[in-house]
Structures are given as structure tokens and as C-alpha cells.
Protein backbone atom coordinates (compact mmCIF):
# COMPACT_ATOMS: atom_id res chain seq x y z
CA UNK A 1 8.65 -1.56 -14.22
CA UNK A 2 9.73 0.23 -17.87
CA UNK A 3 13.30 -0.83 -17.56
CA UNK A 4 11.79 -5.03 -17.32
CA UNK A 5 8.71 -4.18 -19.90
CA UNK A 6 6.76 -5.12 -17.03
CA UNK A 7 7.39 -8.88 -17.56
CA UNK A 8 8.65 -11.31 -14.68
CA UNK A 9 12.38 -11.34 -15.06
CA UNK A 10 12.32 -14.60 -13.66
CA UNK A 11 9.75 -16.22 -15.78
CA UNK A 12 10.73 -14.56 -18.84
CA UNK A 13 14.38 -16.20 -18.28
CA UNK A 14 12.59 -19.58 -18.39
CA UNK A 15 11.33 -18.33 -21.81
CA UNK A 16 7.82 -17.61 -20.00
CA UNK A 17 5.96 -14.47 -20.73
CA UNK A 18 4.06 -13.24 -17.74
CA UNK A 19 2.98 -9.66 -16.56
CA UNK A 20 4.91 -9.02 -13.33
CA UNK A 21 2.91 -7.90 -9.99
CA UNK A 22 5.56 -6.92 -7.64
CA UNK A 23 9.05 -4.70 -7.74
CA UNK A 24 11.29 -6.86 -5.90
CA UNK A 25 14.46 -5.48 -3.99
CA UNK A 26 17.32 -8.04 -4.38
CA UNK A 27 19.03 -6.49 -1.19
CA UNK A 28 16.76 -6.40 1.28
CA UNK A 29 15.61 -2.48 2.58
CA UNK A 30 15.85 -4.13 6.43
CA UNK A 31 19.52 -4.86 4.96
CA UNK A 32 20.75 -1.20 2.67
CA UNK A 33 17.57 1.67 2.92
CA UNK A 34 19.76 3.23 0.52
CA UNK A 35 19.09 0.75 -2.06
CA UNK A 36 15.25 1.63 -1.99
CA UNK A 37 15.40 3.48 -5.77
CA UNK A 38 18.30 1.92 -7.05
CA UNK A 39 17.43 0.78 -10.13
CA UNK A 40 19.74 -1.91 -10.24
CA UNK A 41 18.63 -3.19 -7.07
CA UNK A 42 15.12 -3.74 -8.62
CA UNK A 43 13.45 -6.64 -10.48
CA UNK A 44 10.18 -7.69 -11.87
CA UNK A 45 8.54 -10.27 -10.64
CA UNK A 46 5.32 -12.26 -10.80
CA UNK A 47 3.17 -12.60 -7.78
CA UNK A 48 4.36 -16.65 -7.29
CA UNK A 49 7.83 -16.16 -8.29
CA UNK A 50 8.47 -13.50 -5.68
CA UNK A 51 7.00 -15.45 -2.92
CA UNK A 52 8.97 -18.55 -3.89
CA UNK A 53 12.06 -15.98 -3.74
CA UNK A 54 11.29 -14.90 -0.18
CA UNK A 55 10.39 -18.57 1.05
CA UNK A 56 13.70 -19.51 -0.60
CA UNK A 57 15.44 -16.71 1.29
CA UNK A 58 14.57 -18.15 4.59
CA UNK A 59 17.30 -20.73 4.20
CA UNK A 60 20.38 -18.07 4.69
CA UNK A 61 22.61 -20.50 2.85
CA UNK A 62 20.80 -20.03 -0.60
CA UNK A 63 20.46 -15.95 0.41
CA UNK A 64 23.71 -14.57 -1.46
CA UNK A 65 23.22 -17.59 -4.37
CA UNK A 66 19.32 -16.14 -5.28
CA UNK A 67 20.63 -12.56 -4.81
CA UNK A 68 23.47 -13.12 -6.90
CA UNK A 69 21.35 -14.89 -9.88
CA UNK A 70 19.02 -11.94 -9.36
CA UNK A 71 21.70 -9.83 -10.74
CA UNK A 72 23.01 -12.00 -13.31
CA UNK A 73 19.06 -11.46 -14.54
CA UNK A 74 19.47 -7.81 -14.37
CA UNK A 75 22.97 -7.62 -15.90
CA UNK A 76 22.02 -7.32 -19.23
CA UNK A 77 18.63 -5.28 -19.46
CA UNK A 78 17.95 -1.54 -20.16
């Protein structure tokens, strides 16, 4: 949570400020257990945004294009 200030990555790249609730893992655990603490495998999200993420997921077509602009988010912090 330090390394996003505890702000919703997501929101705050929509120039939103909002306290994030959950540490999201943009690979899946069920998919790499060895990305559990990889800190570049983690975002901050808020509550709704990280539910819209997993819903999203569902659709294995947009998987790799929401995991991919996860990163993108991540690219540039800490």
C-alpha cells in the first residue's frame, strides 16, 4: 500500500483521488503463487474498481488486455 500512497491506481489514473481498500494481484495466485509478494505484481485498488476488474476478467478475451493496462499503471510508480 506505501509504494501506491494508498490511493486507487485506477481511479487516481482517471484523475480521481480515492483511498484504496484492496491489494490486487494482476496475475492471478490460482495462476503464479510465486507472484504472491511481488511487488510489481501488486496494485491498489478501490473496493468498486477491483470488483469491476474481476467481473471484467470473466470474459478471457479482455484477461491479458486489463492485466496488461494494470502494468502500464504500475510502470511508472515508486
Amino acid at each position: 500500500k506505501s509504494k501506491d500512497f494508498g490511493l486507487c491506481q485506477v481511479c487516481l489514473n482517471k484523475n480521481i483521488v480515492k483511498s484504496s481498500d484492496v491489494v490486487h494481484h494482476i496475475i492471478p495466485l490460482d495462476e503464479d503463487r510465486n507472484k504472491a509478494l511481488d511487488r510489481d505484481n501488486l496494485i491498489c485498488l478501490c473496493h468498486k474498481c477491483h470488483n469491476k476488474i474481476h467481473n471484467d476478467m470473466k470474459d478471457n478475451g479482455k484477461k491479458k488486455l486489463i492485466e496488461e493496462k494494470l502494468f502500464e499503471l504500475i510502470e511508472g510508480r515508486g
